[in-house]
C-alpha atoms as a PDB file:
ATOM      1  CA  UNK A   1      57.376-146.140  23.139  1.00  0.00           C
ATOM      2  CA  UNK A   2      55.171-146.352  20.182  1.00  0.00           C
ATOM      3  CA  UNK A   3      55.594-144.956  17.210  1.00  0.00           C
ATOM      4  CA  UNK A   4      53.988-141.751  16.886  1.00  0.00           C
ATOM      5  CA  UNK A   5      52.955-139.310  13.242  1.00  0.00           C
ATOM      6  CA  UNK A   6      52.119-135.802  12.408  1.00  0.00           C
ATOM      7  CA  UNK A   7      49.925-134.567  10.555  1.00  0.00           C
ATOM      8  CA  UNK A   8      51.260-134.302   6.566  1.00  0.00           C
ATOM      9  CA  UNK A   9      51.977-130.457   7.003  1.00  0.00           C
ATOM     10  CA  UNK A  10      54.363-131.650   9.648  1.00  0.00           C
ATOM     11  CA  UNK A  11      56.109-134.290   8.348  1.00  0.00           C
ATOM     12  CA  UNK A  12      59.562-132.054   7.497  1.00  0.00           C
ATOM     13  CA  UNK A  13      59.604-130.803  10.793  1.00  0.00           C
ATOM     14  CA  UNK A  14      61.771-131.923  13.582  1.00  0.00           C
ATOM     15  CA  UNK A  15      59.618-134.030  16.415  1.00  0.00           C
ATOM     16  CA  UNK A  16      61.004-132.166  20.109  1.00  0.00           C
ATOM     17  CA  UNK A  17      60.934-134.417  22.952  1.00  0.00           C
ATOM     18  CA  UNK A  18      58.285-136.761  24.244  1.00  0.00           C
ATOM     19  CA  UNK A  19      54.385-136.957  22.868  1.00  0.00           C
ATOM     20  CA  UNK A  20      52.652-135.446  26.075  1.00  0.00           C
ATOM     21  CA  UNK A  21      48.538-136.013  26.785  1.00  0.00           C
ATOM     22  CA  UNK A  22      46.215-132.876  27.428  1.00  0.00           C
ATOM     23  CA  UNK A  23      44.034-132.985  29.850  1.00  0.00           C
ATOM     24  CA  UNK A  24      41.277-131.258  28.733  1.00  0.00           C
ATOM     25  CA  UNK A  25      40.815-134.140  25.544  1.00  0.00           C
ATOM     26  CA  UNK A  26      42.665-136.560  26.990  1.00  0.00           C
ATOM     27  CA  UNK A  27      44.700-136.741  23.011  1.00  0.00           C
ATOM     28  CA  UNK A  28      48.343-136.631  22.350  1.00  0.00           C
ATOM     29  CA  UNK A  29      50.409-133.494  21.608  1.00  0.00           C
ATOM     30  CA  UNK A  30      54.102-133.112  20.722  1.00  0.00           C
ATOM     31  CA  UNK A  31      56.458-130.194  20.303  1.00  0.00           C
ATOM     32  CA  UNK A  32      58.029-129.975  16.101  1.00  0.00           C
ATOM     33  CA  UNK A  33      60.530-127.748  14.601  1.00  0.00           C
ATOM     34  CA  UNK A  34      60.991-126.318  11.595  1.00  0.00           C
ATOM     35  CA  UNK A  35      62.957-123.287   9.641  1.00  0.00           C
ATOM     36  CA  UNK A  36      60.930-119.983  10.100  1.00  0.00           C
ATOM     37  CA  UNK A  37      58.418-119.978   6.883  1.00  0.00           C
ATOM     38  CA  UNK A  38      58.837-116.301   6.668  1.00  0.00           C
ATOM     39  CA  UNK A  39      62.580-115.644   6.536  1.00  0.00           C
ATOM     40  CA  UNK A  40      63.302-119.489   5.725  1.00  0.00           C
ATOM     41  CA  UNK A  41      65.841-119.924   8.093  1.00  0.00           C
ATOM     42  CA  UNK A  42      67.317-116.872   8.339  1.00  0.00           C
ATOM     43  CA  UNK A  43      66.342-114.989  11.351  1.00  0.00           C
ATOM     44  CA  UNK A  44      66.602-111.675   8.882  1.00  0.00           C
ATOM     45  CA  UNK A  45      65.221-110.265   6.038  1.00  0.00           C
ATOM     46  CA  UNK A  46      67.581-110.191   4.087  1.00  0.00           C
ATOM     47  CA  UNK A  47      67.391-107.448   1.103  1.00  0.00           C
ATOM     48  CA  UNK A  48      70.371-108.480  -0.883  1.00  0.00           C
ATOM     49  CA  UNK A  49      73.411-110.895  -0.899  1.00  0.00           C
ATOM     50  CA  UNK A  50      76.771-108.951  -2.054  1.00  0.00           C
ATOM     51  CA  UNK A  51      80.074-111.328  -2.022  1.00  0.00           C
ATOM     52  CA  UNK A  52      78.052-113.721  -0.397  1.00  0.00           C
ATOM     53  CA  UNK A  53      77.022-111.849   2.578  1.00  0.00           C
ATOM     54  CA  UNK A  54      73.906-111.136   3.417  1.00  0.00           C
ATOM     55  CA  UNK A  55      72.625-107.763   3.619  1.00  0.00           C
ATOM     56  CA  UNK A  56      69.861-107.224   6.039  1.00  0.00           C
ATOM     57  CA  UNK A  57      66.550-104.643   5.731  1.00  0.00           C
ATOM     58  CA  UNK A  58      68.042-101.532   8.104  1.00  0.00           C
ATOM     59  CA  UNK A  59      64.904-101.322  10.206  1.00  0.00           C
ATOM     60  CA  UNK A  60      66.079-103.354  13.571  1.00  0.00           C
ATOM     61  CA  UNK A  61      68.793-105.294  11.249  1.00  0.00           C
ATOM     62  CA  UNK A  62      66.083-106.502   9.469  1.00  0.00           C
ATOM     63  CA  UNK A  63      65.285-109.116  12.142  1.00  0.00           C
ATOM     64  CA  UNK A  64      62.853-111.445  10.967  1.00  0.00           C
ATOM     65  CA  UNK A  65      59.227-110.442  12.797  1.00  0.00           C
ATOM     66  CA  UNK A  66      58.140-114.047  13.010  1.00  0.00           C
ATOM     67  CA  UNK A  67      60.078-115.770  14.569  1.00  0.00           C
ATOM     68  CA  UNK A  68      61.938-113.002  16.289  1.00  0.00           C
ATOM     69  CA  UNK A  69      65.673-113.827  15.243  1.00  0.00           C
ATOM     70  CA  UNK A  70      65.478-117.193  16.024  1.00  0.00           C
ATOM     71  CA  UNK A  71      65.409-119.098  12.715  1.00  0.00           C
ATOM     72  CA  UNK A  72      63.106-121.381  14.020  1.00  0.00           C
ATOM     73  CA  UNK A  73      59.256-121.600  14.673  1.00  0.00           C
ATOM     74  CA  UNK A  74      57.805-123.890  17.219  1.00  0.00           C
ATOM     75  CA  UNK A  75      54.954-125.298  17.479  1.00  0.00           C
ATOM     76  CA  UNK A  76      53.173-128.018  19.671  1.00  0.00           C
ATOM     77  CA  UNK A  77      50.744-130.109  17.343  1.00  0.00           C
ATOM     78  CA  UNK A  78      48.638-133.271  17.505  1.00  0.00           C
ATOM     79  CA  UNK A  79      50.810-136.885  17.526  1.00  0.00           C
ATOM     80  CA  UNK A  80      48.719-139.692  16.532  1.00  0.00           C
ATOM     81  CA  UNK A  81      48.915-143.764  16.891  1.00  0.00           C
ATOM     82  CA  UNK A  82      49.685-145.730  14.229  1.00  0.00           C
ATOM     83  CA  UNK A  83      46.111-146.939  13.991  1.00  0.00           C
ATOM     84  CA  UNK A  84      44.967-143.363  14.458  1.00  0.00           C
ATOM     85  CA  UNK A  85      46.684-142.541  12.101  1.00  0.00           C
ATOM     86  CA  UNK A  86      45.708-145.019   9.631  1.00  0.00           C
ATOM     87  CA  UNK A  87      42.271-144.114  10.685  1.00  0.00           C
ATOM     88  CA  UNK A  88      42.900-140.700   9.616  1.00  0.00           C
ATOM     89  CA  UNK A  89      44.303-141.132   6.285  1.00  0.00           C
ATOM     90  CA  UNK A  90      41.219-143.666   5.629  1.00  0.00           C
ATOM     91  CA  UNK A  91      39.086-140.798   6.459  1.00  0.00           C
ATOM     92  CA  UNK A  92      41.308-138.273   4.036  1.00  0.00           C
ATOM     93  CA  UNK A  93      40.726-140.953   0.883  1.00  0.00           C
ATOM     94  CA  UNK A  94      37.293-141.620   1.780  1.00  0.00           C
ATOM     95  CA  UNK A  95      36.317-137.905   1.759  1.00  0.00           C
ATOM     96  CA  UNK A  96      38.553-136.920  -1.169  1.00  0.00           C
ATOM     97  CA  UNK A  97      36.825-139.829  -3.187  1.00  0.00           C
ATOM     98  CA  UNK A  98      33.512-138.402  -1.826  1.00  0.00           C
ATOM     99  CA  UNK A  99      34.623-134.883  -3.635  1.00  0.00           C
ATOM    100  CA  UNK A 100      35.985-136.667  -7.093  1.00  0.00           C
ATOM    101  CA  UNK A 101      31.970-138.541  -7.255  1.00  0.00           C
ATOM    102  CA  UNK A 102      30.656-135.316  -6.709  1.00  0.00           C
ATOM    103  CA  UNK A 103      33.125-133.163  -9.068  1.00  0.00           C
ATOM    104  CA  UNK A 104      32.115-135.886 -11.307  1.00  0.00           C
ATOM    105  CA  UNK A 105      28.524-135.669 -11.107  1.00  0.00           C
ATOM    106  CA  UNK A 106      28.960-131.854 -11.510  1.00  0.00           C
ATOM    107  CA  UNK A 107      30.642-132.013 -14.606  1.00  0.00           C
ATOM    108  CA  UNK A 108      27.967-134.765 -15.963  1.00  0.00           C
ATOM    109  CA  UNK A 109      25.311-132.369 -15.018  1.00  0.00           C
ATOM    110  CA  UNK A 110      26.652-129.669 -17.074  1.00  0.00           C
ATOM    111  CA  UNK A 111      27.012-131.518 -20.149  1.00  0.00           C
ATOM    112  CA  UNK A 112      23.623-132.824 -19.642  1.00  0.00           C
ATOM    113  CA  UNK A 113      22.624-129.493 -19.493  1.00  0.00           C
ATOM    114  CA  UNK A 114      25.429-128.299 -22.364  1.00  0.00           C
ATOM    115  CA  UNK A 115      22.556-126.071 -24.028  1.00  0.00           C
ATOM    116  CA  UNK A 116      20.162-124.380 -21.492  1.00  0.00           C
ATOM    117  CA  UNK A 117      24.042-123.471 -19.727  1.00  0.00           C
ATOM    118  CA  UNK A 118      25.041-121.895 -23.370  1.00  0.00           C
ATOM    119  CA  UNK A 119      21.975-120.123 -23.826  1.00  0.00           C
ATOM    120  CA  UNK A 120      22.854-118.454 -20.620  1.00  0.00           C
ATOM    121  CA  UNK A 121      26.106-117.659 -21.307  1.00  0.00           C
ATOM    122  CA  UNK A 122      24.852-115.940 -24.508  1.00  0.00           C
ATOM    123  CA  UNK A 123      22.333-114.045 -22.735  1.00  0.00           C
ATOM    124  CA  UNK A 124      25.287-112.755 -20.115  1.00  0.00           C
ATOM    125  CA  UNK A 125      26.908-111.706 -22.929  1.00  0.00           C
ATOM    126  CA  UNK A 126      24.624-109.960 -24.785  1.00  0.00           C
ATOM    127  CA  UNK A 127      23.152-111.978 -27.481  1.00  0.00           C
ATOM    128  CA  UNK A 128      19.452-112.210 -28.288  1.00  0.00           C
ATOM    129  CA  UNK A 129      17.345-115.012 -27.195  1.00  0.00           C
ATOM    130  CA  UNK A 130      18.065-116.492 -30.627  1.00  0.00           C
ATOM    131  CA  UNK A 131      21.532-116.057 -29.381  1.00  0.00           C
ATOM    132  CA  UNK A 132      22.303-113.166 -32.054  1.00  0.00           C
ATOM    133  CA  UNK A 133      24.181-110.378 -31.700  1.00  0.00           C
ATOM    134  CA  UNK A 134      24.059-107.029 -34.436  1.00  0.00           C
ATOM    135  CA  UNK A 135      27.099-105.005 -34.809  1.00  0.00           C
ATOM    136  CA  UNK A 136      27.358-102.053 -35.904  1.00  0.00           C
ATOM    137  CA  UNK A 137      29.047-100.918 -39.239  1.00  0.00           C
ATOM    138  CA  UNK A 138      30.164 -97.779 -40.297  1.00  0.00           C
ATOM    139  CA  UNK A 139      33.511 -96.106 -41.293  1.00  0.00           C
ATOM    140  CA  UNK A 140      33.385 -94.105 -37.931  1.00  0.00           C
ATOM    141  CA  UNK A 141      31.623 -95.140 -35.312  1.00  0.00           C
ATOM    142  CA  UNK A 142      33.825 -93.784 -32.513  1.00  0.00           C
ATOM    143  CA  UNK A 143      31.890 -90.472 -33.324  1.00  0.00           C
ATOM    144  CA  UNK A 144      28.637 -91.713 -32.831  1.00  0.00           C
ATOM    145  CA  UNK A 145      29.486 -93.751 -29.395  1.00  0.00           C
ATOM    146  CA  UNK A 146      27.152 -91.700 -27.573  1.00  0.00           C
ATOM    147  CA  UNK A 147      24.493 -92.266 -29.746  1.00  0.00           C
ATOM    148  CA  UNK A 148      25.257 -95.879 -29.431  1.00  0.00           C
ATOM    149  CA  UNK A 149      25.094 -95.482 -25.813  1.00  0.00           C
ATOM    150  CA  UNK A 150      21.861 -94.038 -25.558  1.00  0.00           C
ATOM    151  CA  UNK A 151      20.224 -96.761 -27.854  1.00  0.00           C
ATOM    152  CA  UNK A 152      21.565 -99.475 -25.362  1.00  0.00           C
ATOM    153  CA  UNK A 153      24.458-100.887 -27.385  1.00  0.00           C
ATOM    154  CA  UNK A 154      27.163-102.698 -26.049  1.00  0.00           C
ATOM    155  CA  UNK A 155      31.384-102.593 -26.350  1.00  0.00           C
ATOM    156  CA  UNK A 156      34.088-105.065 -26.718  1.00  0.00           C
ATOM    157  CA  UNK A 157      37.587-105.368 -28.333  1.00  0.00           C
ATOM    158  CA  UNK A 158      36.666-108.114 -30.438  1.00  0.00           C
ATOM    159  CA  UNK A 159      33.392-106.994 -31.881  1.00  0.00           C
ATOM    160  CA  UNK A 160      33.002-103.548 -31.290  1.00  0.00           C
ATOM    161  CA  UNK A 161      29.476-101.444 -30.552  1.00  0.00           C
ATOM    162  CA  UNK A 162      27.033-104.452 -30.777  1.00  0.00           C
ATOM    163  CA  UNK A 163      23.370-104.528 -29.654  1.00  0.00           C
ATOM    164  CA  UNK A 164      21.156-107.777 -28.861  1.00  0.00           C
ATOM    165  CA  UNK A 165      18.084-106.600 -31.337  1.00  0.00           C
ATOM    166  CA  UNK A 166      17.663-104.565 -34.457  1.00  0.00           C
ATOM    167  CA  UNK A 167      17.981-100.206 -34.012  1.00  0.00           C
ATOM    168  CA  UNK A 168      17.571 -97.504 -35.434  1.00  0.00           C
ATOM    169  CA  UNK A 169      20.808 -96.204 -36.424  1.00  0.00           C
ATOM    170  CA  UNK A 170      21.749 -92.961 -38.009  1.00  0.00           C
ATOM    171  CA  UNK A 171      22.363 -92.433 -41.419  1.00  0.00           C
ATOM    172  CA  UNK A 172      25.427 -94.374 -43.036  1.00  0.00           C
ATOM    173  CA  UNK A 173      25.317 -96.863 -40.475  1.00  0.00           C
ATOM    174  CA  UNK A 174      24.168-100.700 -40.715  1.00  0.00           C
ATOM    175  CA  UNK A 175      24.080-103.493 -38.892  1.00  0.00           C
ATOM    176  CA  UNK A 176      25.648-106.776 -39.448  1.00  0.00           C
ATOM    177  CA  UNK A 177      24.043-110.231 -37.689  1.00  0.00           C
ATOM    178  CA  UNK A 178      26.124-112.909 -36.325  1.00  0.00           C
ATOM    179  CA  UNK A 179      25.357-116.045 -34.396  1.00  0.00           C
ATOM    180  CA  UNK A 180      26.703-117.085 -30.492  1.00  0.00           C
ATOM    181  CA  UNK A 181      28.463-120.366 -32.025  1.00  0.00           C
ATOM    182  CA  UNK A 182      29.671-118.444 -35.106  1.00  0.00           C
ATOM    183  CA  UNK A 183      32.139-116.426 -32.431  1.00  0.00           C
ATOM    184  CA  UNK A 184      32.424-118.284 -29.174  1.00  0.00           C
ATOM    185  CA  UNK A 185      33.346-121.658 -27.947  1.00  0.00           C
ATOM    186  CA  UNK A 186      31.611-123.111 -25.310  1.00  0.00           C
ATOM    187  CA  UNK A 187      32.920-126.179 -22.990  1.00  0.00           C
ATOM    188  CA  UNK A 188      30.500-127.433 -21.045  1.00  0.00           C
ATOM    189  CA  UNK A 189      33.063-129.401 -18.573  1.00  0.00           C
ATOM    190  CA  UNK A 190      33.520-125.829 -16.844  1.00  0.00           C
ATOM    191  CA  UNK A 191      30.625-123.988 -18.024  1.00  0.00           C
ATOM    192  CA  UNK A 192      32.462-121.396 -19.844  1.00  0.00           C
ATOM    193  CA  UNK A 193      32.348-119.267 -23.059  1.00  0.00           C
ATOM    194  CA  UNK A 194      35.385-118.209 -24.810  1.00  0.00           C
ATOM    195  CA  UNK A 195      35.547-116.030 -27.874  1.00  0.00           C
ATOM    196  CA  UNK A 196      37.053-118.522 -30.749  1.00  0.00           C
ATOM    197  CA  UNK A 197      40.730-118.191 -31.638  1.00  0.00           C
ATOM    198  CA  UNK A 198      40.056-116.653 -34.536  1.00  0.00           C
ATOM    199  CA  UNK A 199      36.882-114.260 -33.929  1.00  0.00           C
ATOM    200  CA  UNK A 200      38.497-111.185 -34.708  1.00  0.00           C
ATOM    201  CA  UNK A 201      39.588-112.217 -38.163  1.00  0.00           C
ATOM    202  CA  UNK A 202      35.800-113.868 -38.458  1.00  0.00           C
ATOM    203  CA  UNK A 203      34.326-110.424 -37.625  1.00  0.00           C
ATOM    204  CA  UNK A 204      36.520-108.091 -40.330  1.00  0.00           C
ATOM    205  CA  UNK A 205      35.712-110.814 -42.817  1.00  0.00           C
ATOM    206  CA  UNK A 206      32.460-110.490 -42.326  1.00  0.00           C
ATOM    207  CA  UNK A 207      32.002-106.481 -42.183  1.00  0.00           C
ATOM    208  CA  UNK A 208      34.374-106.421 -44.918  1.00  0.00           C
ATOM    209  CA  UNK A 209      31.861-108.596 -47.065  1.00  0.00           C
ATOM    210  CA  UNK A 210      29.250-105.825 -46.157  1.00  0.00           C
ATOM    211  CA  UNK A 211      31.368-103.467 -47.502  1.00  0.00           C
ATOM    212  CA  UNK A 212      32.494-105.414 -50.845  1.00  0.00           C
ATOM    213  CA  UNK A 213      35.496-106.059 -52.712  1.00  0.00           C
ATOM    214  CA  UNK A 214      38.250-103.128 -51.968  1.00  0.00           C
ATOM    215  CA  UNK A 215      40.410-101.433 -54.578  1.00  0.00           C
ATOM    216  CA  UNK A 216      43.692-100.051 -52.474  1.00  0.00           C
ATOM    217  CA  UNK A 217      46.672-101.376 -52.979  1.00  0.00           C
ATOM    218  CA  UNK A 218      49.883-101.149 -50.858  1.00  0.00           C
ATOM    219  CA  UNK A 219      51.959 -97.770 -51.527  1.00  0.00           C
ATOM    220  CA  UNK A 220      54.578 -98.993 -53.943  1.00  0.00           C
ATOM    221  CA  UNK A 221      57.793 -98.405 -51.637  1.00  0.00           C
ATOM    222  CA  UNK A 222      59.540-100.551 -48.340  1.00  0.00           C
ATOM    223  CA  UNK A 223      59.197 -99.997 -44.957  1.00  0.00           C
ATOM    224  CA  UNK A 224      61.083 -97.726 -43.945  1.00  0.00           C
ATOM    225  CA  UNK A 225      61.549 -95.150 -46.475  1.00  0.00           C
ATOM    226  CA  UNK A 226      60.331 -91.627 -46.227  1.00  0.00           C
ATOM    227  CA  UNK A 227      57.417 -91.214 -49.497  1.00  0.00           C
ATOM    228  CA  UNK A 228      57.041 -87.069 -49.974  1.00  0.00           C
ATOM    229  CA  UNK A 229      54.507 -84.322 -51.644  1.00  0.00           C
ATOM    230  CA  UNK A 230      51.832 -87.179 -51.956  1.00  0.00           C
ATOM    231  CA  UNK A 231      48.158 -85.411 -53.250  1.00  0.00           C
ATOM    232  CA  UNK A 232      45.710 -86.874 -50.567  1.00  0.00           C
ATOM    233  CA  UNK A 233      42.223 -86.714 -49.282  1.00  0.00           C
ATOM    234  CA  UNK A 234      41.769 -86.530 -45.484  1.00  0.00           C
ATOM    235  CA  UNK A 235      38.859 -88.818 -45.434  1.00  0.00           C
ATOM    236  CA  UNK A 236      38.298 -90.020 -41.485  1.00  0.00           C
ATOM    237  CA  UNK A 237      39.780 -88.927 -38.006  1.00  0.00           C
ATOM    238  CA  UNK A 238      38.736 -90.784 -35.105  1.00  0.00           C
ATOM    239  CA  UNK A 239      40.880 -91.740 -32.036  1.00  0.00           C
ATOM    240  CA  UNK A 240      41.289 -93.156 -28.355  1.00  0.00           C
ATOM    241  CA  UNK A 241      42.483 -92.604 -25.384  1.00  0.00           C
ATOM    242  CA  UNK A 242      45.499 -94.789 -24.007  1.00  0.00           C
ATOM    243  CA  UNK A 243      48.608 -94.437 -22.003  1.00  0.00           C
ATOM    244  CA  UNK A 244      50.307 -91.511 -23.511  1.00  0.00           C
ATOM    245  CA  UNK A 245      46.869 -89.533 -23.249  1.00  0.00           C
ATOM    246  CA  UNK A 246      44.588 -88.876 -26.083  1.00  0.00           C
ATOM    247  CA  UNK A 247      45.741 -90.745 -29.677  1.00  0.00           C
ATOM    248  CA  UNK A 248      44.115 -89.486 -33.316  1.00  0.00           C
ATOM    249  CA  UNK A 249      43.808 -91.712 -36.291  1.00  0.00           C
ATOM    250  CA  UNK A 250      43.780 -89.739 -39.454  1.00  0.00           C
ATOM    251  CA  UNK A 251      43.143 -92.121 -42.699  1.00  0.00           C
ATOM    252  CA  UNK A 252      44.018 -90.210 -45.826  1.00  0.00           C
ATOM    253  CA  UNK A 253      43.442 -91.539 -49.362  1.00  0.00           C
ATOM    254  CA  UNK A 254      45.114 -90.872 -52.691  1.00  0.00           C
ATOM    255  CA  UNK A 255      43.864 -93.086 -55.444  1.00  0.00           C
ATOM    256  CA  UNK A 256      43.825 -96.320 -54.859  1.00  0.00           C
ATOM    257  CA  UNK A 257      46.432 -95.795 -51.921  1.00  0.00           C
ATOM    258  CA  UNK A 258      45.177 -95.712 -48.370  1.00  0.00           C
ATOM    259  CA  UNK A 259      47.492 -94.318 -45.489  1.00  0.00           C
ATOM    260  CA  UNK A 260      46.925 -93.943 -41.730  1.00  0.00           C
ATOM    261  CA  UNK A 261      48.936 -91.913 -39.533  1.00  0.00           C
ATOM    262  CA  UNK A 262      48.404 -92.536 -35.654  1.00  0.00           C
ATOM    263  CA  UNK A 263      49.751 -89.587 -33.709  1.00  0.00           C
ATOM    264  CA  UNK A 264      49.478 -87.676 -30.343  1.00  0.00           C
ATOM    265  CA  UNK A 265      49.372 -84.750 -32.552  1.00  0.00           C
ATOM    266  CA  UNK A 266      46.206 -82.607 -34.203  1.00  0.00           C
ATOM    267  CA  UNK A 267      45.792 -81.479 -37.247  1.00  0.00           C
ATOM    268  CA  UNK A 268      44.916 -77.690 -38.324  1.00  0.00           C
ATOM    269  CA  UNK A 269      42.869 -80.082 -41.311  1.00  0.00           C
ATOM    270  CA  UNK A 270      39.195 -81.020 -41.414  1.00  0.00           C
ATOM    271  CA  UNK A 271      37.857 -84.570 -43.384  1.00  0.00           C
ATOM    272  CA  UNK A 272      37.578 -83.637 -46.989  1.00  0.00           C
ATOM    273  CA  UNK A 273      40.364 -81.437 -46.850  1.00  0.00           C
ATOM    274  CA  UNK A 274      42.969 -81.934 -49.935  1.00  0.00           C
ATOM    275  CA  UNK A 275      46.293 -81.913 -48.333  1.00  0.00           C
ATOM    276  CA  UNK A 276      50.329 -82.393 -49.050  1.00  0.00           C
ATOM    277  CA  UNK A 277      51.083 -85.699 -47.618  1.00  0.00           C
ATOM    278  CA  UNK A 278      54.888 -86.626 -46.532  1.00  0.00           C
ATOM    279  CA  UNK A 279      55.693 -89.596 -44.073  1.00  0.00           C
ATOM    280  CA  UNK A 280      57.632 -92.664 -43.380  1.00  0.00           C
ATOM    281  CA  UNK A 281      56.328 -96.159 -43.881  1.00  0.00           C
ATOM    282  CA  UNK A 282      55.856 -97.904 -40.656  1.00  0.00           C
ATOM    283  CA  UNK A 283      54.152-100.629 -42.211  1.00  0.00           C
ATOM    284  CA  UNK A 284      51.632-102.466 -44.095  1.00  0.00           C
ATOM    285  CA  UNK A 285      48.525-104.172 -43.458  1.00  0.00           C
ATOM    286  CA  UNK A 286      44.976-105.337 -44.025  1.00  0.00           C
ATOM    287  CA  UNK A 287      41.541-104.094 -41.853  1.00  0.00           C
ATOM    288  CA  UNK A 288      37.884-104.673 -43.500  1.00  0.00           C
ATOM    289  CA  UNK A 289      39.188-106.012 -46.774  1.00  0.00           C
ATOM    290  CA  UNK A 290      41.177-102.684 -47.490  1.00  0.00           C
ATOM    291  CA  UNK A 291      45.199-102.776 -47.514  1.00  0.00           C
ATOM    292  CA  UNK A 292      46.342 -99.579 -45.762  1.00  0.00           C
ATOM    293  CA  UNK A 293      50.009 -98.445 -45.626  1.00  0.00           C
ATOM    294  CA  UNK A 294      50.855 -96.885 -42.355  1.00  0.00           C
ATOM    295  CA  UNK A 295      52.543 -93.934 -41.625  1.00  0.00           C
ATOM    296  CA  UNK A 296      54.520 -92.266 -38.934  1.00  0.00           C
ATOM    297  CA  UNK A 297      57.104 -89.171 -38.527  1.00  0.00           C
ATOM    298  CA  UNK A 298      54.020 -87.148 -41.024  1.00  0.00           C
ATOM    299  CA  UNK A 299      54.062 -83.938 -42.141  1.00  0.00           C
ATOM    300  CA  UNK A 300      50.501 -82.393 -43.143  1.00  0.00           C
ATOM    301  CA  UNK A 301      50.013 -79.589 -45.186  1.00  0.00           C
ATOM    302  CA  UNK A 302      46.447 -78.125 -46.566  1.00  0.00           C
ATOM    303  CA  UNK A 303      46.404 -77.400 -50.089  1.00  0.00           C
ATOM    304  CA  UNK A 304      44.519 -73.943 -50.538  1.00  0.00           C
END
């Protein structure tokens, strides 16, 4: 008999018996075999192996649902000719070349259209039709969120409260202007905007030029050891909710030293309070220009 072929999903499976016709279409059918897709071969479910047996699921001895035990599935699928085959594959290239011109012509059309697809992009994003964006600066602006909200400004991780025109803003607040293709990427293969690698460090830089040149130092001591009785200034306590519940951020200042203590913990201490400062040095680091030693393990005393 002639040679028959499955379909490519097929091929692995084992051809059963003779190609038979239908006689509704008049085409060929034949019977293949392969292992069960769902328990691969297995006829159980098996929910661990321990000395190399298997263990099966309890529920009815974790008996594979499929295919009912049997290890096997069966089903009875189209056999083609050798030329109807060929004809079918010609048919496969012919329309997955038709989809590669027209993925192609896609893509051209985008980067014809690179700008008018980036000014959208912008706009979906927030940015003015001059593709600006304002964000705001302050030393605390987690206190006046609502205030933000009401005047229509926006959030993100990267840049904060941000609005796509000029505001109001209350007192000891400003705004700083940045540009679409000062912070974002755009690749016009895929029509997509992506926040530069480095956008975060672009944005500090940038408020921290608002704010000008910073005076604190690192605390003179390693990370690690446990600094006592230090004369501070509670100067700003904001916060945020995260995983452990409700986190405060107390930033206290003593000189030219600047330490921040994130804790779970509140304070019997308002801002401007002098306090007694002990705590252990998590670590040091840099935000807006200003290099802030970081405590943890505090203890916080007023000074009356």
């Amino acid at each position: 008999m002639e040679k028959i072929f499955v379909a490519d999903s097929y091929k692995n499976m084992e051809i059963i018996g003779e190609p038979f016709q239908k006689e509704e279409n008049g085409r060929l059918y034949v019977k293949v075999r392969g292992k069960c897709p769902r328990c691969n071969g297995l006829g159980i479910i098996a929910s661990r192996v321990e000395n190399g047996r298997i263990i099966p699921i309890p529920v009815d001895g974790g008996i594979c649902y499929k295919c009912g035990g049997a290890r096997y599935e069966t089903k009875t699928v189209r056999a083609y000719t050798e030329k109807e085959y060929e004809a079918l594959e010609k048919a496969k290239d012919k329309a997955r070349e038709t989809r590669e011109k027209a993925r192609e012509a896609k893509i051209q059309e985008r980067i014809d259209n690179a700008e008018k697809y980036k000014h959208e992009a912008a706009l979906k994003l927030g940015f003015s039709e001059d593709e600006k964006v304002y964000l705001v600066y302050g030393d605390d602006t987690f206190s006046i969120k609502d205030k933000l909200k009401e005047l229509g400004a926006r959030f993100d991780p990267t840049l904060k409260w941000y609005f796509s025109k000029e505001v109001e803003l209350p007192e000891g607040y400003s705004l700083c202007e940045m540009t679409f293709d000062e912070l974002y990427d755009y690749v016009p293969e895929v029509k997509w905007a992506q926040f530069k690698e480095n956008a975060k460090e672009i944005v500090i830089k940038r408020l921290a030029a608002l704010k000008g040149p910073s005076t604190s130092v690192y605390y003179p001591a390693n990370e690690g050891n446990r600094v006592r009785n230090i004369t501070a200034k509670l100067t700003n306590v904001r916060g945020f909710e995260g995983a452990y519940g409700y986190t405060s951020v107390y930033t206290f200042t003593s000189g030219d030293y600047v330490f921040v203590w994130m804790t779970t913990s509140s304070l019997a201490v308002a801002v401007g309070d002098a306090v007694d400062l002990t705590g252990t040095i998590k670590k040091f680091d840099e935000y807006m220009g200003e290099k802030i030693t970081y405590l943890t393990r505090c203890i916080v005393k007023a000074i009356r």
